[in-house]
Protein backbone atom coordinates (compact mmCIF):
# COMPACT_ATOMS: atom_id res chain seq x y z
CA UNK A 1 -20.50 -16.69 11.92
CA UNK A 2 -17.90 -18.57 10.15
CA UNK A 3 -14.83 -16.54 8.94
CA UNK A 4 -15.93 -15.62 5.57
CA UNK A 5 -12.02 -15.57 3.97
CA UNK A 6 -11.67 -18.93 5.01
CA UNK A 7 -14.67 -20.14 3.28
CA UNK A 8 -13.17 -19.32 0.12
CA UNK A 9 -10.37 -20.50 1.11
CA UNK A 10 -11.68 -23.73 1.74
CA UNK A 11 -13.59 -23.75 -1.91
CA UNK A 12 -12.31 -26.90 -4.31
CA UNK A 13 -9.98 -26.00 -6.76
CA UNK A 14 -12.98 -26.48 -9.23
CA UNK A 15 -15.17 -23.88 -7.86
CA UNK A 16 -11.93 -21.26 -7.28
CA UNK A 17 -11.43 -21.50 -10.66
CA UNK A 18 -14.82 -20.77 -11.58
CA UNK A 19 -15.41 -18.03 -9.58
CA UNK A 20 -12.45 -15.97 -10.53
CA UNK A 21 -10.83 -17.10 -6.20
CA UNK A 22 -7.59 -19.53 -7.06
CA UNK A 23 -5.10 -16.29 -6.14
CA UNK A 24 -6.60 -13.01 -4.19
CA UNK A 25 -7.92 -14.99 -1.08
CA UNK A 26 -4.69 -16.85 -0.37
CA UNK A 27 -3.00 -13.67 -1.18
CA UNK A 28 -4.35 -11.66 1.14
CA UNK A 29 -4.68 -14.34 3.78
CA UNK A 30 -0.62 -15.32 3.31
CA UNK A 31 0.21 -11.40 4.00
CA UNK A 32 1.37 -12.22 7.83
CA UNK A 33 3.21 -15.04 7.56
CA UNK A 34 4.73 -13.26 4.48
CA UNK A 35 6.22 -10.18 5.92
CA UNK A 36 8.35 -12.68 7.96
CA UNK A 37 9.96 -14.05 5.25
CA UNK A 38 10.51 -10.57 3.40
CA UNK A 39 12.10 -9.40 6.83
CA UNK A 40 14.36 -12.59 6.65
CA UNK A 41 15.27 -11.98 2.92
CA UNK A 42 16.43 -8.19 3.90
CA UNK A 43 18.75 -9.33 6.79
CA UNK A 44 20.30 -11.58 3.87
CA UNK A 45 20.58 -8.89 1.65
CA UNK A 46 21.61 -6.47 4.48
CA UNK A 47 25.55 -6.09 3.85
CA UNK A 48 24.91 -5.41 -0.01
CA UNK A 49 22.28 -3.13 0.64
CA UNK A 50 23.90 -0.88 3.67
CA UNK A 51 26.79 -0.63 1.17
CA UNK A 52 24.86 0.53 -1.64
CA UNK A 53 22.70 3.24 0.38
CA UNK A 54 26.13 4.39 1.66
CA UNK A 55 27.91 4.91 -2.05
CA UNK A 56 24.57 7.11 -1.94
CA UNK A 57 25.25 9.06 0.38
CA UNK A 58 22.17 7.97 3.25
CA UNK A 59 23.58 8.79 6.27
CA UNK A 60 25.84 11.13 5.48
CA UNK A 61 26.78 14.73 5.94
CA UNK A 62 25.10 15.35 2.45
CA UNK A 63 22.38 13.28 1.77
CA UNK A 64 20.85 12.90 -0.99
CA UNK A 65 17.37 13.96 -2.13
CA UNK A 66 15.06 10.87 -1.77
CA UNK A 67 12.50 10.06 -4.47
CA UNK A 68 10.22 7.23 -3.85
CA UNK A 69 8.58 6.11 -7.00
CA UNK A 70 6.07 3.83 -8.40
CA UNK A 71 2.58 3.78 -10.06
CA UNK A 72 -0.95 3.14 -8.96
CA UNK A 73 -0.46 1.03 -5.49
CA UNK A 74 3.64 0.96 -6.35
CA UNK A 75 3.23 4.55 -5.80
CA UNK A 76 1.15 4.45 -2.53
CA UNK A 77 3.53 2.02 -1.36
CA UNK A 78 6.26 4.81 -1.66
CA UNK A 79 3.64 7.20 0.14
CA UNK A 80 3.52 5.19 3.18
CA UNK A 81 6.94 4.87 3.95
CA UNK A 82 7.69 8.90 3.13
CA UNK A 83 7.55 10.09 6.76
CA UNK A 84 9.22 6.75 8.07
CA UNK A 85 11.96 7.39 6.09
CA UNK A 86 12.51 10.57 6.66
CA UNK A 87 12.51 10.33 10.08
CA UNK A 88 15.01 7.70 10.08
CA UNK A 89 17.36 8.71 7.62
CA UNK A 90 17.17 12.91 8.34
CA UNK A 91 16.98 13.78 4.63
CA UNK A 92 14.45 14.87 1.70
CA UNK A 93 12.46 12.52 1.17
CA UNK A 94 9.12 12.51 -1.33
CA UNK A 95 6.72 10.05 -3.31
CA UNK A 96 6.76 10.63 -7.52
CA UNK A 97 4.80 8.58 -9.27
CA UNK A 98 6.33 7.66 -12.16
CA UNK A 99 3.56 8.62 -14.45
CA UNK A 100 4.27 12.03 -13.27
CA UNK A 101 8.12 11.02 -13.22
CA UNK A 102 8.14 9.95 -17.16
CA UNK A 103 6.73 13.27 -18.43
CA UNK A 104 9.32 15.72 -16.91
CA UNK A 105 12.01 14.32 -14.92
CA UNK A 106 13.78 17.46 -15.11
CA UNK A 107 11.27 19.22 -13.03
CA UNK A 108 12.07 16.54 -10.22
CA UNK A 109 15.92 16.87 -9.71
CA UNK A 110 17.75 19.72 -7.55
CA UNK A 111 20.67 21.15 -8.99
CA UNK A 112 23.79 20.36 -7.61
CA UNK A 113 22.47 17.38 -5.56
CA UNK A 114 22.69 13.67 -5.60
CA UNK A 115 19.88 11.40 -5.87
CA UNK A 116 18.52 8.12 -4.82
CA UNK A 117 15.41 7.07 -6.59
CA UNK A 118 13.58 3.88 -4.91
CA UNK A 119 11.27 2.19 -7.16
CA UNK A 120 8.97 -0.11 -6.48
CA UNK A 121 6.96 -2.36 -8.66
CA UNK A 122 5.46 -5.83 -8.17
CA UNK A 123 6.12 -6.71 -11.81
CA UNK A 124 9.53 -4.68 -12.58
CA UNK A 125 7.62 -4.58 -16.32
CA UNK A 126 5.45 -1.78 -16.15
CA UNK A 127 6.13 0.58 -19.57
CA UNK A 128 6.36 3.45 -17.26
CA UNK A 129 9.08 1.91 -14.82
CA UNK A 130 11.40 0.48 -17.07
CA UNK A 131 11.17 4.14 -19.04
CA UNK A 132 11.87 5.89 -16.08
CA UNK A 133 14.90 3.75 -15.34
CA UNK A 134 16.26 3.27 -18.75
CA UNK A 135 15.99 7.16 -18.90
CA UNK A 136 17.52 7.91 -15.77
CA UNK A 137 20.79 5.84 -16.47
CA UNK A 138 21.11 6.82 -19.58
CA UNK A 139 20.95 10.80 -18.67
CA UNK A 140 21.14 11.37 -15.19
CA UNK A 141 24.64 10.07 -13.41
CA UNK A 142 24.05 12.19 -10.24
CA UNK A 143 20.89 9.91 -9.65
CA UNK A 144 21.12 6.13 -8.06
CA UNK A 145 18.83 3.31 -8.18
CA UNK A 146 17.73 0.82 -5.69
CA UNK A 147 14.56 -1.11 -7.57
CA UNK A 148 12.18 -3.25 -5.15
CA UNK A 149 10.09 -5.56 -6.90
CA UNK A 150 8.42 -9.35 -6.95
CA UNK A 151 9.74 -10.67 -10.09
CA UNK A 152 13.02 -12.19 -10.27
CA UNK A 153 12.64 -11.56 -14.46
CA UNK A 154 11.91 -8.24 -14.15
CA UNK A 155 13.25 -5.88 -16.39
CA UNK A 156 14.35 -3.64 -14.05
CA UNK A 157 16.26 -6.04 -12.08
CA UNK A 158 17.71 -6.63 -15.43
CA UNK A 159 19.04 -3.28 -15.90
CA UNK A 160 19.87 -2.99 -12.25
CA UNK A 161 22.04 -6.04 -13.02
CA UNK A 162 24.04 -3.82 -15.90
CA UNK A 163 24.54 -1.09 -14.07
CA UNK A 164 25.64 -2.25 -11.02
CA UNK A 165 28.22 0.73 -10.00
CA UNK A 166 24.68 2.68 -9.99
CA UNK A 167 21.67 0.57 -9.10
CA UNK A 168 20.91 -2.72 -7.11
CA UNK A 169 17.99 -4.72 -7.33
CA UNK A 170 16.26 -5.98 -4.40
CA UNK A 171 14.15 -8.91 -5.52
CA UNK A 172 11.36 -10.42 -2.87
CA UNK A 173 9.68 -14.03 -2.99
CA UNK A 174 8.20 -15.52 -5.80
CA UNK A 175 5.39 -16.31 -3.29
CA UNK A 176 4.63 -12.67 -3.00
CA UNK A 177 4.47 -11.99 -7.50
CA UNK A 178 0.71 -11.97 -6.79
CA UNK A 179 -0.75 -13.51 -9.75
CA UNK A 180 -4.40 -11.76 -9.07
CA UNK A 181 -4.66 -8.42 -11.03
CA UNK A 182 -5.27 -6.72 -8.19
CA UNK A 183 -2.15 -5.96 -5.41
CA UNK A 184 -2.05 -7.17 -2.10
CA UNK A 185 0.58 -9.64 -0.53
CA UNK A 186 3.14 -7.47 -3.25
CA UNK A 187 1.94 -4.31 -1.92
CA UNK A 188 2.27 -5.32 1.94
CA UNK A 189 5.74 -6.67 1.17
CA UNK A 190 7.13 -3.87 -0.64
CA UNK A 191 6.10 -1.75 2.32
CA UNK A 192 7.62 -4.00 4.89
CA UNK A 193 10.80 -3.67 2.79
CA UNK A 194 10.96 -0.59 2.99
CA UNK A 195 10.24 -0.17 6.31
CA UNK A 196 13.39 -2.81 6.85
CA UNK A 197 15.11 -0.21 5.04
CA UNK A 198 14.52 2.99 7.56
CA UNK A 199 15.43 0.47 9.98
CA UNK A 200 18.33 -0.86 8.01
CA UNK A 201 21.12 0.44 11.19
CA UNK A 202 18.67 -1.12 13.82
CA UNK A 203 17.14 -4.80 12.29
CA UNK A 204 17.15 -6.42 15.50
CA UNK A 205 14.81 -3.47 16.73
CA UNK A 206 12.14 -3.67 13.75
CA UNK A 207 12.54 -7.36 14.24
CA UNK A 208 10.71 -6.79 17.44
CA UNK A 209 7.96 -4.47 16.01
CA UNK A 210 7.44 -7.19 12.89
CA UNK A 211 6.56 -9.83 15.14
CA UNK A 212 3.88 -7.72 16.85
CA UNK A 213 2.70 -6.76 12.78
CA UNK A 214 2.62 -10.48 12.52
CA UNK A 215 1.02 -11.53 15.59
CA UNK A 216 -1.61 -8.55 14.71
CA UNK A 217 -1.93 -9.24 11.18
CA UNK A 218 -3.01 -12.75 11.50
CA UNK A 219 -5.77 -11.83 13.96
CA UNK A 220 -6.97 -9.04 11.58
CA UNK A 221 -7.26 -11.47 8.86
CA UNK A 222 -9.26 -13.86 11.63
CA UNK A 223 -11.66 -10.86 12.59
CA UNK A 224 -12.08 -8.85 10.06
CA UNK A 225 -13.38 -10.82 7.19
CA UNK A 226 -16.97 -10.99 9.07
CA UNK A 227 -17.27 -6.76 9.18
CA UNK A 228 -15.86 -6.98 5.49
CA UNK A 229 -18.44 -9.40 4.17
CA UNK A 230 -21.39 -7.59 6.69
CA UNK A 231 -21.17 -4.39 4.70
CA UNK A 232 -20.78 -5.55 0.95
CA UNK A 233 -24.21 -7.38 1.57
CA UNK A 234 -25.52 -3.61 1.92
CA UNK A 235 -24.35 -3.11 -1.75
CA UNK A 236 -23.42 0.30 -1.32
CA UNK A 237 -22.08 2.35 -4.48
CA UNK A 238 -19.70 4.47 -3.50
CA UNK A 239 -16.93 4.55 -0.68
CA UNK A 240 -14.85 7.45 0.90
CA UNK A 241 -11.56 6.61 3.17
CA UNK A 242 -10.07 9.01 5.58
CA UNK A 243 -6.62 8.76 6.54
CA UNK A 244 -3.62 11.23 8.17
CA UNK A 245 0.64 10.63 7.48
CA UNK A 246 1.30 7.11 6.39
CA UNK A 247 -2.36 6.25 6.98
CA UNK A 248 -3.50 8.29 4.21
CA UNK A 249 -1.57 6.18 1.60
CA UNK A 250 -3.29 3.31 3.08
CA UNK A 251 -6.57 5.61 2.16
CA UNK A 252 -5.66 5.61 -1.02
CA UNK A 253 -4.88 2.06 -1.73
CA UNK A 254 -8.09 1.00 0.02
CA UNK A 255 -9.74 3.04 -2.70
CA UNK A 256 -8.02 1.77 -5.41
CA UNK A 257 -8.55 -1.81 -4.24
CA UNK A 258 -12.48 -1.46 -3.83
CA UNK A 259 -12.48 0.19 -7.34
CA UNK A 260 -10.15 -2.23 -8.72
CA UNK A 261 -12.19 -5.12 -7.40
CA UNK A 262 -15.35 -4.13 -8.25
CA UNK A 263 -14.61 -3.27 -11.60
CA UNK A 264 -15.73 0.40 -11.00
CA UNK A 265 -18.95 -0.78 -9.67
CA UNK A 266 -18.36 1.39 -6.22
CA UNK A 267 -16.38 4.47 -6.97
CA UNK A 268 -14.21 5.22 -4.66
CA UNK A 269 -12.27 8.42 -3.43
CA UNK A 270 -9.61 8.86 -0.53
CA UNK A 271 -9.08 12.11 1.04
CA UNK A 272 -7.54 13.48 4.29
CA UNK A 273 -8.69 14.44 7.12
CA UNK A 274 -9.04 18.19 7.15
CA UNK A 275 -9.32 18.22 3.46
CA UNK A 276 -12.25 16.57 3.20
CA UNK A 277 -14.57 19.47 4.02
CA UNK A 278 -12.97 21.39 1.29
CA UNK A 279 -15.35 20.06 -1.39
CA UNK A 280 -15.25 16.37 -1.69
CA UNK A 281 -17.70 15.77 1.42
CA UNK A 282 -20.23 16.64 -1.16
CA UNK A 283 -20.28 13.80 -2.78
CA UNK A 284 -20.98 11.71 0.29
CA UNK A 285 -24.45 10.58 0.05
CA UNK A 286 -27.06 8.20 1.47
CA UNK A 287 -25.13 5.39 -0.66
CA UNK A 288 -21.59 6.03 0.62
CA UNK A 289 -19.36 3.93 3.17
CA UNK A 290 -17.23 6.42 4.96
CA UNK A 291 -14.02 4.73 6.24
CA UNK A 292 -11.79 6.33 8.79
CA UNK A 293 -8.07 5.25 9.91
CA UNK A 294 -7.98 6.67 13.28
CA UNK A 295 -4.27 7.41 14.17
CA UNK A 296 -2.63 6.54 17.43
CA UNK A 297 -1.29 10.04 17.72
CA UNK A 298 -3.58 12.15 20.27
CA UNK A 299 -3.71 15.01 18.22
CA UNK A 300 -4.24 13.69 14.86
CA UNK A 301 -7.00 11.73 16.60
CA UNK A 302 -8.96 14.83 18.20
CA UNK A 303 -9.18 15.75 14.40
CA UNK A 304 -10.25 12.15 12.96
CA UNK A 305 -13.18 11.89 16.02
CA UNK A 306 -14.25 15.60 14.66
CA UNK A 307 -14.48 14.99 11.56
CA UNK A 308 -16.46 11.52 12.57
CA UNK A 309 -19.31 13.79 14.74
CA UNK A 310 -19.67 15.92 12.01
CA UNK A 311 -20.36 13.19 9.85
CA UNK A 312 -23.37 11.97 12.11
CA UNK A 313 -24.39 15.65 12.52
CA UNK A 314 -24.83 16.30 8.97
CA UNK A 315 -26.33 12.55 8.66
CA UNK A 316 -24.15 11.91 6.00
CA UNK A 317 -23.63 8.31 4.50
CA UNK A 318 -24.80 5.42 5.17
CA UNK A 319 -22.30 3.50 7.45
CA UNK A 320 -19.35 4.33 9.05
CA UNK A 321 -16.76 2.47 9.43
CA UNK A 322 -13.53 3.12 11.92
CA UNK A 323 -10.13 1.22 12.02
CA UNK A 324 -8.19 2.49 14.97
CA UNK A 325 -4.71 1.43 16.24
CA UNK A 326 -6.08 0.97 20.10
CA UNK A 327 -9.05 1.56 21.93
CA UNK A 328 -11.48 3.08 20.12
CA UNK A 329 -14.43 4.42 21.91
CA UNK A 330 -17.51 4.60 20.27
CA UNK A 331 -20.27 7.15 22.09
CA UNK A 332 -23.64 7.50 20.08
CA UNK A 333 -22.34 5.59 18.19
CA UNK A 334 -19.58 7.74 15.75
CA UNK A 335 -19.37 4.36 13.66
CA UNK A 336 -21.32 1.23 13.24
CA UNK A 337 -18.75 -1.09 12.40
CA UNK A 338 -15.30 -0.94 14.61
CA UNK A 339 -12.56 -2.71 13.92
CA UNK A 340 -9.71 -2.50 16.27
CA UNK A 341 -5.97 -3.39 15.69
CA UNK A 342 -5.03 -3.07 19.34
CA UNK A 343 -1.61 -2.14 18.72
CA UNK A 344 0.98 -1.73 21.84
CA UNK A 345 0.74 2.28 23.31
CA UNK A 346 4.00 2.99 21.45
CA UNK A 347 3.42 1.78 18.17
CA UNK A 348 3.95 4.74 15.49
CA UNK A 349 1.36 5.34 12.61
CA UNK A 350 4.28 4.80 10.29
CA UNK A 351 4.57 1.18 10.73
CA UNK A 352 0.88 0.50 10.61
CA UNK A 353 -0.04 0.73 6.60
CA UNK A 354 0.74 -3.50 6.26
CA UNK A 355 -2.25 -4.12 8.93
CA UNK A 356 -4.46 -0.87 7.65
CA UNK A 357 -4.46 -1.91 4.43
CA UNK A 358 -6.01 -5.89 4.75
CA UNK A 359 -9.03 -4.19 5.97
CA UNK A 360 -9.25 -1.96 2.77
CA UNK A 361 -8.21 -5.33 0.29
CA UNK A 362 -11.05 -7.35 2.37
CA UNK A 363 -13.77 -4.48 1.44
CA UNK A 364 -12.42 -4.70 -2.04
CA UNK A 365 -12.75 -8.67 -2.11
CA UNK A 366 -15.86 -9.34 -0.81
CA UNK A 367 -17.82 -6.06 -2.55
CA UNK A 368 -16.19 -7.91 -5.84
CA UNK A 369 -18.19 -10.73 -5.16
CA UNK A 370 -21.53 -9.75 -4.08
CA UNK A 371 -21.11 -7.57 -7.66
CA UNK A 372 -21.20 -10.29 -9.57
CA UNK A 373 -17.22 -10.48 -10.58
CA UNK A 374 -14.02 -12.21 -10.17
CA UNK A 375 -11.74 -11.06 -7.81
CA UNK A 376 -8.69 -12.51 -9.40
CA UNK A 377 -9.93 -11.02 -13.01
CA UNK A 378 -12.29 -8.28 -12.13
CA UNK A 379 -12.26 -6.65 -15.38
CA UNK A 380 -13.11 -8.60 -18.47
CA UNK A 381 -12.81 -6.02 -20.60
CA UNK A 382 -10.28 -5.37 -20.33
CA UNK A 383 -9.74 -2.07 -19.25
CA UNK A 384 -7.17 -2.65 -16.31
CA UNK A 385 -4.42 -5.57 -16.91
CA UNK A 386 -2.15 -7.02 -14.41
CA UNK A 387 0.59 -5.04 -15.88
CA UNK A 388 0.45 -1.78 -17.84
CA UNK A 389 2.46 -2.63 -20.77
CA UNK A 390 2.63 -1.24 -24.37
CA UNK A 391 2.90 2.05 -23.50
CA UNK A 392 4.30 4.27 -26.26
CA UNK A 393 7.06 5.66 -24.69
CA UNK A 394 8.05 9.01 -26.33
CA UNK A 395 11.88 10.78 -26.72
């Protein structure tokens, strides 16, 4: 079978722009060769940025508290990178979402520490951002600023720009702005920054695991368009993904990309692991796709495969579908669609939410389709934009 993703990639400009495919199929298919340039932009920006994160204190004998913050797949971008960072920079780190950020910041800050607040945003407009930012320099001087986004016009690079003794801006390729409503080549990137980030004392070092990403990536996008395409002609209306760590932000972005897509046509949910059982595996029925990220980590994994049998025990849903890291071994069969990423032995789960994710954004494109909509528009009401703006932002 022909790779479906490069069929509509190979569509005339005519028929792209009549079936709603000029940006989200390039956009995800760019996402390997993309990461290399975002890794490329960070060593350029490495000096200012080491200098910055310094003044802030990473590093030091007193770090500061760590807030990662963003909304809807801004904020799961910030959730995959929590334990990365962490681990590299041996300090607090968690994930705010700025929805949750804008209503009580106060609730959010510890007394007598300094902050660093890392937003990211594809369009650095979102009403909620820019609030959050404007807010925080206006009212918070123990809290710094380092704003990641795709849009070189962003207002929040803007105000970056003005208070420079407080915040820096780190601006990625214009290539990356994804002009499809739905995120996918921004959300990658902003994750691969970040990840640079962690790694920000040892470049040369994630250098070496990017390339492998890259290498991967590209034959993910080769292989896994087929399984993607294979299960949205089963039409199935609703979808549960399974994740653990940094794989259960990739979960959740899977989720929001096959809601997104669809227009709400397949609800979606994300859960973990062990907290599936605790209710939501209700609502996995005979019309469900269950998706599980199987870690790399041996213990994590006994869990994941668990879960999986009791899946088939109970009969529940109506495929299965398993992304695993290495060799994934498949008695009974636990899944009916595998879809392996064959990462080296000693690759961590915390680098692996770039090549996770595709799989989730290829469900999402190719379930848009067979319902009927456009991928780059997939809500013409409507009810989801591009960017949230207007938001009545309240004193």
């Amino acid at each position: 079978m022909a790779n479906p993703l490069q069929k509509l990639l190979d569509l005339d400009a005519s028929a792209k722009d009549s079936k709603g495919l000029k940006y989200t199929p390039q956009e995800i298919f760019q996402q390997p060769k993309s990461w290399k340039d975002t890794y490329n932009l960070c060593l350029d920006r490495k000096a200012a940025m080491a200098a910055f994160l310094e003044s802030a204190g990473v590093g030091s004998g007193s770090p500061p508290v760590v807030l990662l913050v963003g909304a809807g797949s801004s904020d799961y971008a910030g959730r995959a990178l929590i334990h990365l960072l962490r681990r590299r920079w041996r300090c607090e780190v968690a994930a705010i979402a700025s929805t949750d950020l804008l209503l009580d910041p106060d609730a959010y800050l510890v007394p007598g520490r300094e902050h660093l607040w890392i937003s990211f945003s594809r369009s650095g407009d979102s009403s909620e951002g820019v609030a959050v930012l404007r807010q925080a320099l206006r009212t918070y001087p123990q809290v710094r600023h380092l704003v990641v986004t795709c849009n070189p016009n962003a207002e929040m690079a803007q105000l970056c720009a003005e208070h420079g003794e407080r915040a820096l801006a780190l601006v990625l390729g214009e290539a990356v702005n994804d002009r499809g409503l739905a995120m996918t080549s921004s959300f990658t990137n902003m994750v691969i920054a970040g990840q640079f980030l962690a790694h920000l004392h040892d470049p040369r070092g994630y250098g070496k695991t990017l390339d492998c990403m890259v290498k991967l990536g590209a034959r993910l996008v080769a292989t896994a368009p087929e399984t993607a395409c294979a299960i949205a002609e089963r039409e199935l209306s609703r979808a549960c993904f399974v994740g653990s760590g940094a794989l259960a932000a990739v979960a959740d972005e899977s989720a929001l990309k096959l809601l997104e897509l669809t227009g709400g046509k397949v609800q979606t949910m994300s859960q973990s692991t062990l907290g599936l059982r605790h209710g939501p595996m209700s609502a996995i029925n005979y019309n469900t796709l269950f998706v599980q990220f199987i870690s790399s980590d041996p213990r994590r994994r006994n869990y994941e495969l668990d879960l999986l049998r009791e899946i088939r025990k109970k009969d529940l849903a109506a495929a299965r579908l398993v992304v695993a890291g290495q060799n994934f071994e498949n008695p009974a069969p636990l899944a009916e669609y595998v879809l392996q990423l064959d990462v080296p032995p000693d690759f961590p789960d915390d680098c692996r939410p770039p090549l996770d994710v595709i799989v989730g954004q290829m469900l999402g494109l190719f379930a848009s389709l067979r319902a009927g909509m456009h991928p780059d528009n997939p809500s013409p009401n409507g009810a989801i934009s591009r960017v949230v703006s207007g938001l009545r932002i309240h004193s």
